[in-house]
Protein backbone atom coordinates (compact mmCIF):
# COMPACT_ATOMS: atom_id res chain seq x y z
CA UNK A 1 8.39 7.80 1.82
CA UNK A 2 5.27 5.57 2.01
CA UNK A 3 5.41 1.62 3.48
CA UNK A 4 3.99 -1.37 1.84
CA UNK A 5 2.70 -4.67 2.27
CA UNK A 6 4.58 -6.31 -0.51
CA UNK A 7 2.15 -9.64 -1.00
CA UNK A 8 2.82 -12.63 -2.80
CA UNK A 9 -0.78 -13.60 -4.09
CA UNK A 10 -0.96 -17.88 -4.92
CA UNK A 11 -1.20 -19.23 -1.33
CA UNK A 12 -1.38 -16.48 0.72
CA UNK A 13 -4.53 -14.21 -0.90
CA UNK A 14 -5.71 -16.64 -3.07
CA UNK A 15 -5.91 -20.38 -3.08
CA UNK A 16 -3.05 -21.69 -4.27
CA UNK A 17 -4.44 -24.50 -7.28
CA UNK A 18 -1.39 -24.74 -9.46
CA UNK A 19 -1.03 -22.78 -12.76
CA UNK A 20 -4.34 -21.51 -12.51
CA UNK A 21 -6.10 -20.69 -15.72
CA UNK A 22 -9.60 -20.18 -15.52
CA UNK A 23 -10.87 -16.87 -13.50
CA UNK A 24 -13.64 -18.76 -12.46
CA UNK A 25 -11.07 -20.86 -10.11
CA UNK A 26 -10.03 -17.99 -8.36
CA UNK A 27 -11.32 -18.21 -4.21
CA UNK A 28 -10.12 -15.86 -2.02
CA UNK A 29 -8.33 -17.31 1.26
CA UNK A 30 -10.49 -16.59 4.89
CA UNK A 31 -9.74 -13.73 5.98
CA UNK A 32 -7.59 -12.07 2.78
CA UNK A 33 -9.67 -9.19 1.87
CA UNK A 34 -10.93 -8.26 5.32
CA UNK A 35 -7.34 -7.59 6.50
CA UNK A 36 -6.17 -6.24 3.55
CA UNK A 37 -8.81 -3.59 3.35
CA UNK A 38 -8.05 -2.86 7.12
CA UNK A 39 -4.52 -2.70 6.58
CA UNK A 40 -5.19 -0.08 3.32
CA UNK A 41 -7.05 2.01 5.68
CA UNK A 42 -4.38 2.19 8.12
CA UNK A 43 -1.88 3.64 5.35
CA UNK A 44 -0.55 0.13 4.31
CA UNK A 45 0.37 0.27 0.13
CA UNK A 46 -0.50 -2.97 -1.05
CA UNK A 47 1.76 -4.64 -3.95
CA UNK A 48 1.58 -7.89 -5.02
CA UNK A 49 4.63 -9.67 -6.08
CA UNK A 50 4.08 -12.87 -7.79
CA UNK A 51 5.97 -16.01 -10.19
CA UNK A 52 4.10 -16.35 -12.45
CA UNK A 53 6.43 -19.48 -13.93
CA UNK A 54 3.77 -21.29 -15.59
CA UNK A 55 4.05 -18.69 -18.11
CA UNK A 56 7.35 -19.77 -18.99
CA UNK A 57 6.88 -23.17 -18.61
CA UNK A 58 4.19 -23.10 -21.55
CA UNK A 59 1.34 -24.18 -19.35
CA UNK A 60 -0.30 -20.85 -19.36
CA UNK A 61 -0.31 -18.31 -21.86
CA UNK A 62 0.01 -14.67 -21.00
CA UNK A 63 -3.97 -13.77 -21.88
CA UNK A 64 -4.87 -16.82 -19.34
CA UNK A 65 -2.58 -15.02 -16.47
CA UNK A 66 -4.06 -11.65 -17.41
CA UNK A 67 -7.45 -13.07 -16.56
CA UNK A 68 -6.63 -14.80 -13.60
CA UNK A 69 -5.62 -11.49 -12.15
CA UNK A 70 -7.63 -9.25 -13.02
CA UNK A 71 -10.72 -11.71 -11.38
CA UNK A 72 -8.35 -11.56 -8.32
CA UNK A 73 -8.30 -7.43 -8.65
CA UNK A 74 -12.15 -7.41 -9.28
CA UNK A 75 -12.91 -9.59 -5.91
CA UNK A 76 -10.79 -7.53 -4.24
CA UNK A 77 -12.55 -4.10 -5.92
CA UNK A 78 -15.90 -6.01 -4.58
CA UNK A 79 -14.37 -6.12 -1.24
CA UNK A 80 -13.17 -2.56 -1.13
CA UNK A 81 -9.60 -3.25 -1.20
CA UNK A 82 -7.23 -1.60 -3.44
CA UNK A 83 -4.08 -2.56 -4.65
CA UNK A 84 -1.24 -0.13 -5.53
CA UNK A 85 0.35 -2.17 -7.84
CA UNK A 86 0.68 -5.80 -9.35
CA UNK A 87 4.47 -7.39 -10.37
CA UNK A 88 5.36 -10.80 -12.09
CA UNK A 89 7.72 -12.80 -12.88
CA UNK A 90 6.71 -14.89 -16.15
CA UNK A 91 9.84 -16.76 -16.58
CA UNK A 92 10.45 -20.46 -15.54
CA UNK A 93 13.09 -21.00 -12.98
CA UNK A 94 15.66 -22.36 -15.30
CA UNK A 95 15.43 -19.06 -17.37
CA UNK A 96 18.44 -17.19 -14.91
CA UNK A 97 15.93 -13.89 -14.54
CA UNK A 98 17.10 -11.00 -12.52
CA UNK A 99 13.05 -10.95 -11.36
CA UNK A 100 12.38 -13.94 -9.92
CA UNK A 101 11.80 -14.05 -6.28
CA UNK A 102 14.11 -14.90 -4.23
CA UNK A 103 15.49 -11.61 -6.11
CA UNK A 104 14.39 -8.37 -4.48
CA UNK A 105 14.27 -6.80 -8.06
CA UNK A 106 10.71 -6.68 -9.02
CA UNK A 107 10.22 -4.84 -4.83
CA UNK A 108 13.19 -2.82 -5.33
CA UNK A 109 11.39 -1.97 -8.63
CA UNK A 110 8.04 -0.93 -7.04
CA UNK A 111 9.90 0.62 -4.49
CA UNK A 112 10.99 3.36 -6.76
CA UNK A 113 7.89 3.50 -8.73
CA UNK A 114 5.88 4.28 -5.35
CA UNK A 115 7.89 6.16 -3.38
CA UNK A 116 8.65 2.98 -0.39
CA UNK A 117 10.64 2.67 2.13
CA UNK A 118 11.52 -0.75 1.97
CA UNK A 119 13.21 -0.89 5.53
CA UNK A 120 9.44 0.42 6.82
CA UNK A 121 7.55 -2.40 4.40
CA UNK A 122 6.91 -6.33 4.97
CA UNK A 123 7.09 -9.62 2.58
CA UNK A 124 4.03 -11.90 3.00
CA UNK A 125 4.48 -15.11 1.66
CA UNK A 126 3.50 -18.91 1.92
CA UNK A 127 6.69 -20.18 0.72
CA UNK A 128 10.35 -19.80 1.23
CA UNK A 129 11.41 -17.48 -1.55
CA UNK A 130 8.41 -15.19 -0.66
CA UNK A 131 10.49 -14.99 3.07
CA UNK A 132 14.07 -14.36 0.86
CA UNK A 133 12.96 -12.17 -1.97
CA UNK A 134 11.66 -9.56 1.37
CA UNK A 135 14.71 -9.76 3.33
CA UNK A 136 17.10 -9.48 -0.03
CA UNK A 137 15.52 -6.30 0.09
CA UNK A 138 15.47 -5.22 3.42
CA UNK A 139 12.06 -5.83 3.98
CA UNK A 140 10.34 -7.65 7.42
CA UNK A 141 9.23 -10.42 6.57
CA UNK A 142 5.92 -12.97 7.61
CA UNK A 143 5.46 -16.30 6.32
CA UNK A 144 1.88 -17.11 6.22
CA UNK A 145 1.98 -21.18 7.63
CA UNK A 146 1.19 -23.82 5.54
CA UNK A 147 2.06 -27.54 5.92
CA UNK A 148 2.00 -27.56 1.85
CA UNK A 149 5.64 -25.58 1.69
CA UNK A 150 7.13 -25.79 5.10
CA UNK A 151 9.82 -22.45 5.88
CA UNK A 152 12.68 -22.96 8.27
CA UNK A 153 10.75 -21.21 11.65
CA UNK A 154 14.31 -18.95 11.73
CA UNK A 155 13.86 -17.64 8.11
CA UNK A 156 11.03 -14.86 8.66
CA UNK A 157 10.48 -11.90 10.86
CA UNK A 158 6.94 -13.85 12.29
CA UNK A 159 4.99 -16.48 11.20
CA UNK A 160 1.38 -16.15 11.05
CA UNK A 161 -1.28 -18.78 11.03
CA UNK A 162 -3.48 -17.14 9.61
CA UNK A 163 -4.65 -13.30 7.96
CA UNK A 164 -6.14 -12.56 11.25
CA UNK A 165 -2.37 -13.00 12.88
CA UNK A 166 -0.58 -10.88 10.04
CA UNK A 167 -3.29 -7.69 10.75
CA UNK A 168 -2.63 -8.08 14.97
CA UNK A 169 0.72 -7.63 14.50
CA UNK A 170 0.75 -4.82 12.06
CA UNK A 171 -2.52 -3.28 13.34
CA UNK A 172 -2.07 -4.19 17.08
CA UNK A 173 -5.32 -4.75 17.04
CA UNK A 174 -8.25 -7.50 15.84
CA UNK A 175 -10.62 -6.26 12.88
């Protein structure tokens, strides 16, 4: 069985701007794709989990979303990171999904599909059900800090300030 890096992706690989529409919006946060890509190297599977709500909500349509990520998969291409696999919730939170993170159905789902041990895998997230969603599946869990979307400090595993943080402690070492 492999282990992941299960990642949200607003907030904590890419800047969070709201319902983003426009690929052109889409910034990588400092220090993302160099710790990603060393994390790939050292055998890390790298899934992004993500609510995708504006969907739902009719602020986005589906064709806007699919843009939006496949910029973010393109600048991460250009930075020689690849991810395994991409997940989403499109519903709104009102909608009573069985995906929607804080559920651990969409990991649980690409556990199965990739052969991963959740128990060996983390959650990275910037926001509370990010933190829940990994340890509903028996995932560790790291909340990457933000002052936008504070997390109680005894919710996740660690808390990182920043990417640089999140690779020392599952590299033991800086890139």
């Amino acid at each position: 069985m492999n282990r992941a890096l299960f990642l949200d992706r607003d907030g904590t690989i890419i800047e969070d701007t709201g319902y983003i529409r426009d690929p052109d919006q889409v910034r990588l946060l400092p220090g993302a794709a160099s710790a990603l890509k060393a994390l790939r190297e050292n055998g890390w599977k790298l899934i992004v989990i993500s609510n995708q709500s504006g969907i739902g909500r009719g602020l986005i349509s589906v064709a806007d979303a699919q843009a939006v990520h496949q910029r973010f998969l393109d600048l991460m291409s250009d930075a020689g990171v690849t991810i395994t696999g991409s997940y989403f919730c499109p519903h709104a939170p009102n909608e009573g999904c069985n995906c929607r993170k804080p559920s651990p159905f969409l990991l649980q789902k690409a556990s199965l599909e990739h052969s991963i041990d959740l128990s060996k895998s983390y959650m990275v997230g910037d926001r509370e059900n990010d933190i829940l969603s990994g340890r509903n599946a028996g995932c560790t869990t790291i909340w990457l800090r933000n002052s936008v979307f504070p997390v109680d400090p005894a919710l996740p595993d660690f808390i990182a300030a920043d990417w640089q943080a999140i690779l020392t402690k599952l590299c033991g070492h800086l890139a």
